[in-house]
Protein backbone atom coordinates (compact mmCIF):
# COMPACT_ATOMS: atom_id res chain seq x y z
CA UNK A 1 -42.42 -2.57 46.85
CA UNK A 2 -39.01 -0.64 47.78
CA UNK A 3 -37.91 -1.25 44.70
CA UNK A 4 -40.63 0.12 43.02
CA UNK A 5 -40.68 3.27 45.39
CA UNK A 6 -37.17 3.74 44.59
CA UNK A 7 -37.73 3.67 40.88
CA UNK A 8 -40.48 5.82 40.83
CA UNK A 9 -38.18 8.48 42.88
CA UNK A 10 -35.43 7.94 40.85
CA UNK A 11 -38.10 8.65 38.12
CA UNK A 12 -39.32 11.51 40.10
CA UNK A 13 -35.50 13.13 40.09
CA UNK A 14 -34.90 12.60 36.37
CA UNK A 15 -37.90 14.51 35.65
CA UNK A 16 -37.08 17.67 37.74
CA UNK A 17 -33.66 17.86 36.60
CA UNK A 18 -34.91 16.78 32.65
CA UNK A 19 -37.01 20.17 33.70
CA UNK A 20 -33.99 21.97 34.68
CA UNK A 21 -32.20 20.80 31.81
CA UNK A 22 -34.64 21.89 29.05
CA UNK A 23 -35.25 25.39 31.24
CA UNK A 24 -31.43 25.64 31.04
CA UNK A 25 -31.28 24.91 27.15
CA UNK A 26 -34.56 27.07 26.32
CA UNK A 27 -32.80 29.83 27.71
CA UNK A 28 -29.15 29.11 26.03
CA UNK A 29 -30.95 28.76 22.75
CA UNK A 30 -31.41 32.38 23.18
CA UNK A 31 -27.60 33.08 23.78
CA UNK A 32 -26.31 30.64 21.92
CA UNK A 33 -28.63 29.64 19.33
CA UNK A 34 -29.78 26.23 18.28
CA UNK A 35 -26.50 24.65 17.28
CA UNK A 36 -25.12 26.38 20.32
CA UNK A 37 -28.02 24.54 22.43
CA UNK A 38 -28.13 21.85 21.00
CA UNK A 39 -23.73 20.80 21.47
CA UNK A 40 -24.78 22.45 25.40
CA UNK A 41 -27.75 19.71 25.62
CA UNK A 42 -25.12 16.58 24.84
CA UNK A 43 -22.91 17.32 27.04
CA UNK A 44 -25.46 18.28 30.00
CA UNK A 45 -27.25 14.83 29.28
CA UNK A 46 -24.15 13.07 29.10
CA UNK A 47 -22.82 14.29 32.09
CA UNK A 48 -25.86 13.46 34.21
CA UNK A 49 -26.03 9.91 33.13
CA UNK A 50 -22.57 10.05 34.41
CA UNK A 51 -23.17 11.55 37.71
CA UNK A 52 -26.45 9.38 37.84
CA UNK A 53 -24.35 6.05 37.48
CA UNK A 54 -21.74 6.74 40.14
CA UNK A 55 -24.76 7.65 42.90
CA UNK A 56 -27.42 5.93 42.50
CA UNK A 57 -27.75 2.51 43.71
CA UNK A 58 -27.11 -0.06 41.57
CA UNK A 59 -30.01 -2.80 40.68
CA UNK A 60 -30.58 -5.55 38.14
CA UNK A 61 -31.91 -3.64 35.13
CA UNK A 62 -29.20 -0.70 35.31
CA UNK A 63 -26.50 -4.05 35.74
CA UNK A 64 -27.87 -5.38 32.51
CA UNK A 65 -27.63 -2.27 31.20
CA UNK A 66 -24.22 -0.99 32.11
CA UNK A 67 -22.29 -1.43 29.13
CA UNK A 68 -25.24 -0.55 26.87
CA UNK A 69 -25.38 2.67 28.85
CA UNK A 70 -21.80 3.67 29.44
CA UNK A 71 -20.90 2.90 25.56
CA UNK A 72 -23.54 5.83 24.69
CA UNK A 73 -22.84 7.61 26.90
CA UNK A 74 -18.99 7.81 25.66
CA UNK A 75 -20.68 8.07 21.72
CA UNK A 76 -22.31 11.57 23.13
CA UNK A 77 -19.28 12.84 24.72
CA UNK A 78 -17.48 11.66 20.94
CA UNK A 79 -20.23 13.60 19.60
CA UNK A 80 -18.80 17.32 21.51
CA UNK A 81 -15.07 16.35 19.79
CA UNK A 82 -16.70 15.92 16.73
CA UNK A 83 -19.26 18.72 16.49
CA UNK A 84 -17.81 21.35 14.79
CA UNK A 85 -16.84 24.72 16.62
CA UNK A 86 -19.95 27.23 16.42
CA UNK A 87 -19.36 31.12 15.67
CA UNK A 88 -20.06 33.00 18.90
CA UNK A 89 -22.88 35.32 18.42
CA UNK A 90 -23.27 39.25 19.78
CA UNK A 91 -24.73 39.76 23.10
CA UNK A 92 -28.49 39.34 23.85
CA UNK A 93 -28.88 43.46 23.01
CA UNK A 94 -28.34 42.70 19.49
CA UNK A 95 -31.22 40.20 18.96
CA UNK A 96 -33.46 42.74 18.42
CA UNK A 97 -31.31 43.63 14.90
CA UNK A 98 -31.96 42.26 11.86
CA UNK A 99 -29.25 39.21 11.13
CA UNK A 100 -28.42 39.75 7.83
CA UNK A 101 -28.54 36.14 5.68
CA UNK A 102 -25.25 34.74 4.32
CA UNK A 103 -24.83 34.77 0.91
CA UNK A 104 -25.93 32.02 -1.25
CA UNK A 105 -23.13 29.27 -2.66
CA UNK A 106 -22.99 28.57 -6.18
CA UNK A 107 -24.15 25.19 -6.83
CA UNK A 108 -21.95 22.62 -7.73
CA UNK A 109 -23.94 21.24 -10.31
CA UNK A 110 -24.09 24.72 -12.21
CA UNK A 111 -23.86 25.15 -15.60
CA UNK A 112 -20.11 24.81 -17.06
CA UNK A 113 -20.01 28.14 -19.44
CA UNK A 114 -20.34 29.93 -15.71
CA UNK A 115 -16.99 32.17 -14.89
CA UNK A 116 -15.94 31.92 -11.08
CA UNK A 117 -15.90 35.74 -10.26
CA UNK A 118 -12.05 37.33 -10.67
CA UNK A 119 -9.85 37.04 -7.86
CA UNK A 120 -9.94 41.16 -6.08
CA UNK A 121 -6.56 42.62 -7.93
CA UNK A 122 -3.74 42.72 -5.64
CA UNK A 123 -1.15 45.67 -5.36
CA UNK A 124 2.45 45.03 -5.85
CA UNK A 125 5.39 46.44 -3.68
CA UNK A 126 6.11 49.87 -5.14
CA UNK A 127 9.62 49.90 -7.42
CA UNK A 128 12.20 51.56 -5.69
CA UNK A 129 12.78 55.35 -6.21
CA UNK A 130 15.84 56.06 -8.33
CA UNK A 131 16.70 59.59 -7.43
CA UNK A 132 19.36 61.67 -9.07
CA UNK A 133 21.64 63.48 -7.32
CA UNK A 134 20.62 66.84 -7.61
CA UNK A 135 16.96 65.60 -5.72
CA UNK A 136 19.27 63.73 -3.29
CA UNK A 137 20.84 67.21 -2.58
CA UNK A 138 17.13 68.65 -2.60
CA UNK A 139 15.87 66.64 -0.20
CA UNK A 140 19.43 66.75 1.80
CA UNK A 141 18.84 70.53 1.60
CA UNK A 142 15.06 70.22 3.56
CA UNK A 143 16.55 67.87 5.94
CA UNK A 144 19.62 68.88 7.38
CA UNK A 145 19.68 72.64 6.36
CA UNK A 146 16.63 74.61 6.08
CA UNK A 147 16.25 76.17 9.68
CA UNK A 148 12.78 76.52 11.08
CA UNK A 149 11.61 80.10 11.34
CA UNK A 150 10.25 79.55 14.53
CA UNK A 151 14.05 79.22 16.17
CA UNK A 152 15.48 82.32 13.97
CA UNK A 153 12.71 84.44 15.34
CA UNK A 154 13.53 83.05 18.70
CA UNK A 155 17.14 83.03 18.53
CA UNK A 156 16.96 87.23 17.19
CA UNK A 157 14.33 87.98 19.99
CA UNK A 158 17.01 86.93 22.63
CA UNK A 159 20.44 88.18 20.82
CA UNK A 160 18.54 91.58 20.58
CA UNK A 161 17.34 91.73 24.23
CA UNK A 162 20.74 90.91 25.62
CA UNK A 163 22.68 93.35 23.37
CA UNK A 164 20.03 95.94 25.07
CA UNK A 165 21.21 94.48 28.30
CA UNK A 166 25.18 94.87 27.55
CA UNK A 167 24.89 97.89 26.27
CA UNK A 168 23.02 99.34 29.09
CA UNK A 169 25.83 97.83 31.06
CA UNK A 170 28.38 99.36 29.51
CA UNK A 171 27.01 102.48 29.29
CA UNK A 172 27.09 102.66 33.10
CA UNK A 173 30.06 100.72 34.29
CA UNK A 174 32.00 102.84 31.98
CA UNK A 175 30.44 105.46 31.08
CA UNK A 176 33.80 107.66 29.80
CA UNK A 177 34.36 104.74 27.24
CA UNK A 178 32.20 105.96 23.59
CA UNK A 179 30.62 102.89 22.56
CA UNK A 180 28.42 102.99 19.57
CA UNK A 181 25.07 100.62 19.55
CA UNK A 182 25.64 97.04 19.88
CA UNK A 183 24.21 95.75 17.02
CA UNK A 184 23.55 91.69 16.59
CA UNK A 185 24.45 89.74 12.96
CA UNK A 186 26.24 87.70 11.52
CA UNK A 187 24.98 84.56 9.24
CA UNK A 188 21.62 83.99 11.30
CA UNK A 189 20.56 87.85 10.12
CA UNK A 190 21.82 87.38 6.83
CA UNK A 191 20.04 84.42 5.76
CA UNK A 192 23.54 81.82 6.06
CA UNK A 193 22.17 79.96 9.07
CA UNK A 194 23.36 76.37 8.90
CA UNK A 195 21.04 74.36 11.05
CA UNK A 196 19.44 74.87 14.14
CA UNK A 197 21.55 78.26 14.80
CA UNK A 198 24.72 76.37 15.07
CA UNK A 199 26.32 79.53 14.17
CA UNK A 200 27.87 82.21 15.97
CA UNK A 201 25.67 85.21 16.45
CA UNK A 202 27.73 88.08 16.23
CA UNK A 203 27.47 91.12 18.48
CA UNK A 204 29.23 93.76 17.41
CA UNK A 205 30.36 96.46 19.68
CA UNK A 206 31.85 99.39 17.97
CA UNK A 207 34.68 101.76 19.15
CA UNK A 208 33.89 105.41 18.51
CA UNK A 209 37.39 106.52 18.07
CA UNK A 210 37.62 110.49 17.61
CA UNK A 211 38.44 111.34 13.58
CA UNK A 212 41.75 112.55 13.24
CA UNK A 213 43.74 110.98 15.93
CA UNK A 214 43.26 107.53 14.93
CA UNK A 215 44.75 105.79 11.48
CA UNK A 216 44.73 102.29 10.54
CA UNK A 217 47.92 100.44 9.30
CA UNK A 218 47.09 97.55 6.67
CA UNK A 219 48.96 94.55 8.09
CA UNK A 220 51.63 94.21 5.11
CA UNK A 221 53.01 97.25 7.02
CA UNK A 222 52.49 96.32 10.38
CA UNK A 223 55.30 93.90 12.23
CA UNK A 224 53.53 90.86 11.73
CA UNK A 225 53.82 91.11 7.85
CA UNK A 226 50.56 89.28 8.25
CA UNK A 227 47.60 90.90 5.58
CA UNK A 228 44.73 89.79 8.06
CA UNK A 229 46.12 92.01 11.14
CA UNK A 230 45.78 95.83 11.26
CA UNK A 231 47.08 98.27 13.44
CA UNK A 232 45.54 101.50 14.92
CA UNK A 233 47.95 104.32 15.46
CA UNK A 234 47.52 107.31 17.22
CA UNK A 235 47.96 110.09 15.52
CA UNK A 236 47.91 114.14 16.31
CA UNK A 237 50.32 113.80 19.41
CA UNK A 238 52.19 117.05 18.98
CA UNK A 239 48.25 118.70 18.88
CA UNK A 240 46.11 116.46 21.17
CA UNK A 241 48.76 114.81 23.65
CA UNK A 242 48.14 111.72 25.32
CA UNK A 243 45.36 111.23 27.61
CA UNK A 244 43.12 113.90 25.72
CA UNK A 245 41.70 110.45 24.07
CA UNK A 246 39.31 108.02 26.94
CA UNK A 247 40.97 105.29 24.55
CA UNK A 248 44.56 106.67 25.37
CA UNK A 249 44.79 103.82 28.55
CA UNK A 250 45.15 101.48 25.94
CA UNK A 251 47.65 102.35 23.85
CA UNK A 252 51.04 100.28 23.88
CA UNK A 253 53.53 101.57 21.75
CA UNK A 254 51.53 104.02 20.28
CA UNK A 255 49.11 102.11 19.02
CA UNK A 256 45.75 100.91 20.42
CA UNK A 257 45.83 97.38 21.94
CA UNK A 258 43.33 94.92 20.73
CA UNK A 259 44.70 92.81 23.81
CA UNK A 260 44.38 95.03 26.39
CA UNK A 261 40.73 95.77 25.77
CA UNK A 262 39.85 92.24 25.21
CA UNK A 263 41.23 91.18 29.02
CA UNK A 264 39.15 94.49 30.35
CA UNK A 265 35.85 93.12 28.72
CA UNK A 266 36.82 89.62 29.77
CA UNK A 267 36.86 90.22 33.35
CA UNK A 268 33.75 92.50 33.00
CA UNK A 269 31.82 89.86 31.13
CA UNK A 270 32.78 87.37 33.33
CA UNK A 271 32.60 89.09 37.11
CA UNK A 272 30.97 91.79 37.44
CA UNK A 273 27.46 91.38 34.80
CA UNK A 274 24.81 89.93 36.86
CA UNK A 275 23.81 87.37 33.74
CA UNK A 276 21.34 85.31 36.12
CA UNK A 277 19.47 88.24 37.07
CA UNK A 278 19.32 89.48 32.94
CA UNK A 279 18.97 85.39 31.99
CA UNK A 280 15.83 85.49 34.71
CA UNK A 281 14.32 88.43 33.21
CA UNK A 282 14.77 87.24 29.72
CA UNK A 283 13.45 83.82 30.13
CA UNK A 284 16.98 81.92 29.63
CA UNK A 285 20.05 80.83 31.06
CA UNK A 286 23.24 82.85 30.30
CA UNK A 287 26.99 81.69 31.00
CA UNK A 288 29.79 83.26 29.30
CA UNK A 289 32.33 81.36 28.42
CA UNK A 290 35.43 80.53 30.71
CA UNK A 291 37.70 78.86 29.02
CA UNK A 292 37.66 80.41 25.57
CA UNK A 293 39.50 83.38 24.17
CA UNK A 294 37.21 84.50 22.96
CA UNK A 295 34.22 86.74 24.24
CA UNK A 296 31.12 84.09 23.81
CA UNK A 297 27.91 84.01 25.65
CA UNK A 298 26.16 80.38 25.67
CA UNK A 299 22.60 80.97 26.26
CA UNK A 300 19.84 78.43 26.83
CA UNK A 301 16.35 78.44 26.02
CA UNK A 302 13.46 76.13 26.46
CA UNK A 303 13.65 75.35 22.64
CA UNK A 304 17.04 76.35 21.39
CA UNK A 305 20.61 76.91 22.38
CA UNK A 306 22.36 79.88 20.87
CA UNK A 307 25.91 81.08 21.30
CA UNK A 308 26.76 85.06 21.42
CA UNK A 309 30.59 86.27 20.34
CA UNK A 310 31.02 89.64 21.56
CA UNK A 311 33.24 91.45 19.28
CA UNK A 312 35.09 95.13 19.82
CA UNK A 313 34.85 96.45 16.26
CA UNK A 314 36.91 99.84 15.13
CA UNK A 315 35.19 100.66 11.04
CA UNK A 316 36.99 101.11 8.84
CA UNK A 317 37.36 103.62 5.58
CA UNK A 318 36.20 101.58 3.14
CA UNK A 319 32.99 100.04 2.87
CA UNK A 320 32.26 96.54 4.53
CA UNK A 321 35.53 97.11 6.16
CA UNK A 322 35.97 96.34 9.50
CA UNK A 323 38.39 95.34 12.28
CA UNK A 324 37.97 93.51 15.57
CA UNK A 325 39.60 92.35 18.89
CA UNK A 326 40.84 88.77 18.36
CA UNK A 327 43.30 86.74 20.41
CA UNK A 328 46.21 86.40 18.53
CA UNK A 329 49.71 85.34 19.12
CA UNK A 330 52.92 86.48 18.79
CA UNK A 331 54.27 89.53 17.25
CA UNK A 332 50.12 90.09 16.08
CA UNK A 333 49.38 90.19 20.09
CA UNK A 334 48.52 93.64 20.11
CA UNK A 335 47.05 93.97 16.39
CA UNK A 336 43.53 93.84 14.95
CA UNK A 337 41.99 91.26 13.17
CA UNK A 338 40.58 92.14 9.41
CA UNK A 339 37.01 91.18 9.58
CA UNK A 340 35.93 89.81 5.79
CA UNK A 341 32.33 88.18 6.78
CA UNK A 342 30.23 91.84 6.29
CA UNK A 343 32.31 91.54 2.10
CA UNK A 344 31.46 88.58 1.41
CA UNK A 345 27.92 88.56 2.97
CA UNK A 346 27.04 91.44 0.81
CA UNK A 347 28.65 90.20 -2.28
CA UNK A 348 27.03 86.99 -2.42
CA UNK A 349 23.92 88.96 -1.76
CA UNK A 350 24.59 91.15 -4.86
CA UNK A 351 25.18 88.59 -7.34
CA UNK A 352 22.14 86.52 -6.32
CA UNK A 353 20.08 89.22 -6.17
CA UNK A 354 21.55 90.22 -9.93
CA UNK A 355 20.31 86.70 -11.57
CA UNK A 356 18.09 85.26 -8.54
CA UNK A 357 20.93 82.68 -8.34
CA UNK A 358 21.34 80.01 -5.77
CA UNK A 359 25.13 80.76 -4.78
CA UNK A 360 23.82 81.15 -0.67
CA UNK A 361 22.16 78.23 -1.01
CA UNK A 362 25.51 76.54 -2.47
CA UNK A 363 27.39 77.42 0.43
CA UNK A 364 24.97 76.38 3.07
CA UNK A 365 24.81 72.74 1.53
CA UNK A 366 28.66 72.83 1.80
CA UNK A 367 29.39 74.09 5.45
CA UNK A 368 26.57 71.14 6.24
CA UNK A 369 28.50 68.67 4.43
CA UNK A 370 31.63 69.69 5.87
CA UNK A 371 30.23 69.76 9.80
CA UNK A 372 28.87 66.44 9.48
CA UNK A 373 32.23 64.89 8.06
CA UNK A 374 35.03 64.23 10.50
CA UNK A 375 37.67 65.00 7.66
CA UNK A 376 35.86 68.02 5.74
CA UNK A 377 35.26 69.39 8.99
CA UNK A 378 38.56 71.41 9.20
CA UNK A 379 37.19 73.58 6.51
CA UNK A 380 35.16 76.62 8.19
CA UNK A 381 32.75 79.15 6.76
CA UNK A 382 35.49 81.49 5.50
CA UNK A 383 37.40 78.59 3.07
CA UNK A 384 33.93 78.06 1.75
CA UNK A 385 33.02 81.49 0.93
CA UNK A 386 35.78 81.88 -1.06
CA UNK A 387 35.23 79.03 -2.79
CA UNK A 388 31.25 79.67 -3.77
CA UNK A 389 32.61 83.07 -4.58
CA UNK A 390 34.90 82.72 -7.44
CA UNK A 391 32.34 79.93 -8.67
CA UNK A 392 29.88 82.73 -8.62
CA UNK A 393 31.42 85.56 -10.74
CA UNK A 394 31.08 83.15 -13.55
CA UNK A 395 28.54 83.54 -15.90
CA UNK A 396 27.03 80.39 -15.99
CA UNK A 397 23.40 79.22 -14.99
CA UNK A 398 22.54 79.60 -10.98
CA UNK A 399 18.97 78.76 -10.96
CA UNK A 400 17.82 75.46 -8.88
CA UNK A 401 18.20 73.23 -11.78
CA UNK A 402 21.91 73.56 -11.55
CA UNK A 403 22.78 73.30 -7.80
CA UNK A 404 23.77 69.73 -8.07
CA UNK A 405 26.42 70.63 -11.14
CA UNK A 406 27.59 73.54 -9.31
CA UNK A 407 28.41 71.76 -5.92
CA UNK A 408 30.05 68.84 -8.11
CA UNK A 409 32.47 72.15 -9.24
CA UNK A 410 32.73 73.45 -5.97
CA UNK A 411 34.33 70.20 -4.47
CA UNK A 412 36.83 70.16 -7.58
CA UNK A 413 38.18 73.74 -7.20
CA UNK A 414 38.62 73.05 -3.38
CA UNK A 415 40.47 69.81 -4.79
CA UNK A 416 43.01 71.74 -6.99
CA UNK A 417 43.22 74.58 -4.22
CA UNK A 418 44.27 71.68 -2.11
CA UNK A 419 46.72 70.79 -4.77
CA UNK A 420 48.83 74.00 -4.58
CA UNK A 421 48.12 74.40 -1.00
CA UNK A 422 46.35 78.34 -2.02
CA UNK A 423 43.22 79.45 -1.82
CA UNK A 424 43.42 83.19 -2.11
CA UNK A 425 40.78 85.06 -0.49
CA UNK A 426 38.14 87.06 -2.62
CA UNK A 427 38.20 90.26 -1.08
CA UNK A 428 42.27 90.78 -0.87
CA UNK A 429 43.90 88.07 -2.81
CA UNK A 430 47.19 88.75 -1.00
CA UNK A 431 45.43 86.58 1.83
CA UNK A 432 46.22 82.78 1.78
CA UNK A 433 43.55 81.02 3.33
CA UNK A 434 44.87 77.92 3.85
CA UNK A 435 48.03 79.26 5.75
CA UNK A 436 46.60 77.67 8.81
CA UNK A 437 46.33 73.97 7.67
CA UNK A 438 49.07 71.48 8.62
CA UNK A 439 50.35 69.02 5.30
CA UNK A 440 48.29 66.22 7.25
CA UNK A 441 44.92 67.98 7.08
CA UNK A 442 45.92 69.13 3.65
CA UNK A 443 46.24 65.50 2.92
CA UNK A 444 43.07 64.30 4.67
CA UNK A 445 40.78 66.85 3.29
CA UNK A 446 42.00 66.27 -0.03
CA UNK A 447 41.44 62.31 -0.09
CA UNK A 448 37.95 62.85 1.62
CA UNK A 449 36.79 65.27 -1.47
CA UNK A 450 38.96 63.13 -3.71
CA UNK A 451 36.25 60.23 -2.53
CA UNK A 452 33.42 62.13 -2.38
CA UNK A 453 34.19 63.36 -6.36
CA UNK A 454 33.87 59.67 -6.93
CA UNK A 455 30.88 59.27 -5.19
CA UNK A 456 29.07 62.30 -4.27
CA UNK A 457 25.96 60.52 -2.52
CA UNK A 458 28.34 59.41 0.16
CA UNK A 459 28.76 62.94 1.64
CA UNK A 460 24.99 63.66 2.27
């Protein structure tokens, strides 16, 4: 009789967890499906006979039984290793959507004339560009030279308000000194911009020296011997003595002194301008320059960097001629420095202009070339010029087509220049530009172009 009581409740248990069981897998057949179900159902079943085994007591039928039992038991459980892995559905929310049915498999026993459908076309590696070298230089061009007209906008906005600023400063610090209007240039105004305004802006500040008392002394004639360095001699003495001139505190010798102004603008430049107060206003940081000769500005912006050179100018009687304060040595201490860049500017302006040639162009792809190489880099605007000026009095074709031919010719004619050690300059062929060069950088700039001549994809 307790045997049979304990039967019937084991009886009694399997039935409210079988209950459990099928409530469980009604409701995963939902979520999971009826594969998904039906792989959940195994294992649940197996895993109760399991649990059921290791509780409940043990008595003569489940001894019989044992292995019987235990051996299906492990044949379910073989079944989940078996049963292949089931695609996991979308979320309950989706049930509601129509599932769309899979396509149907060709049968295998089709008919034999039937063509399997083509394999989907598949797309190749692209061939590898072979570009010339006059797209090379294009594209080296839209790279490395054009300069976005955001930053020369930029870059004039601020060179124009601080040349208001200078000249207001001058003007009052002192005001018995005739300055004419500082006016900015120089290659960013002129279209010659190399870059992100890597280049100088030039601020010109002119000298208005009375007429008559003043004559200028080409530089063959001067003490230097040197065709570069003018002097300015004061003339009229016996008529207008000394001191009727403000400029007459800077004579030495009878002649004005490029020096002596230059240290006088130095120390105002560098003591007595308030440039934090004018870089505040302006929206920028402004620090002139210590440590060089020269009169430079270094101003920093938000989105560029721009340096200012300062320049005291005295015009001269020809067109586009012009003199300015420079630091120079020696017996040329005193002298003033023949400005070329406002020539050659407006030359190469005229003959483009003449044939809508590409001769700027020409010399901006060279000064890049040359900054960027450690060698070519000892060659500055001015050896350039001259070069992509005697290339352009030539009548030859200057249109687009012909920029790669025409730099090919520029690097040869700086290659024989380098050869005789002369490049004369455009403007006064007296002038030897390449008086400044040592043999060794002769020698290295030389062997660099000699190379590049060879292979000209190597210097872009």
């Amino acid at each position: 009789m307790v045997l049979f009581f304990q039967k019937r409740g084991k009886r009694h248990d399997d039935d409210v967890l079988g209950n459990a069981v099928d409530f469980l897998l009604a409701n995963a057949r939902l979520v999971l499906g009826v594969g998904g179900a039906a792989v959940l159902g195994i294992a649940t079943l197996a895993v109760k006979r399991l649990i059921d085994r290791a509780t409940s007591p043990r008595d003569e039928d489940d001894t019989k039984g044992d292995s019987t039992c235990l051996e299906d038991s492990w044949k379910e459980l073989s079944l989940l290793k078996t049963a292949p892995r089931l695609q996991s559905r979308s979320p309950p929310a989706a049930l509601s959507q129509p599932v769309l049915l899979p396509a149907r498999l060709p049968s295998a026993h089709g008919p034999a004339d039937a063509n399997p459908p083509p394999p989907p076309p598949q797309r190749g590696l692209p061939a590898p560009l072979c570009l010339t070298f006059q797209e090379k230089l294009l594209l080296f061009e839209r790279d490395h030279v054009t300069t976005a007209m955001s930053h020369v906008a930029l870059a004039k906005q601020l060179a124009g308000d601080i040349a208001l600023e200078l000249q207001a400063y001058l003007q009052s610090k002192f005001p018995e000194l005739p300055f004419g209007a500082l006016v900015p240039g120089g290659p960013l105004y002129d279209g010659l911009q190399v870059g992100a305004c890597s280049d100088h802006v030039r601020l010109l500040a002119p000298l208005m020296l009375e007429p008559g008392l003043w004559s200028l002394v080409p530089g063959v004639d001067t003490v230097a011997r040197d065709p570069r360095c003018w002097a300015v001699r004061r003339t009229q003495l016996e008529f207008r003595p000394r001191g009727s001139s403000p400029w007459d505190r800077f004579l030495v010798g009878g002649y004005l002194s490029s020096r002596v102004l230059l240290g006088l603008l130095r120390k105002a430049l560098t003591a007595s301008v308030n440039w934090p107060a004018i870089g505040s206003l302006l929206g920028c940081l402004i620090l002139p320059s210590v440590a060089s000769e020269e009169l430079l500005l270094e101003v920093q912006h938000e989105h560029l960097e721009l340096t200012i050179a300062v320049l005291l100018a005295v015009p001269g009687d020809a067109e586009h001629c012009l003199l300015v304060a420079w630091p120079l040595e020696g017996l040329a201490g005193n002298l003033w420095l023949q400005d070329l860049y406002p020539a050659e500017a407006a030359r190469l302006q005229a003959l483009d202009n003449r044939d809508a040639g590409a001769r700027r162009r020409l010399l901006l792809l060279l000064c890049r070339v040359c900054q960027g190489h450690p060698a070519l880099r000892r060659l500055g605007r001015a050896h350039l010029t001259q070069v992509v000026l005697h290339l352009g009095e030539e009548e030859v074709g200057w249109a687009e087509e012909a920029l790669g031919g025409r730099f090919l010719q520029a690097l040869e004619l700086l290659v024989s220049s380098l050869e005789r050690a002369h490049l004369p300059c455009h403007c006064n062929p007296s002038i030897n530009l390449f008086d400044g060069l040592r043999e060794e950088d002769i020698d290295d700039i030389g062997y660099a172009l000699y190379l590049g001549l060879q292979a000209p994809e190597g210097l872009l």
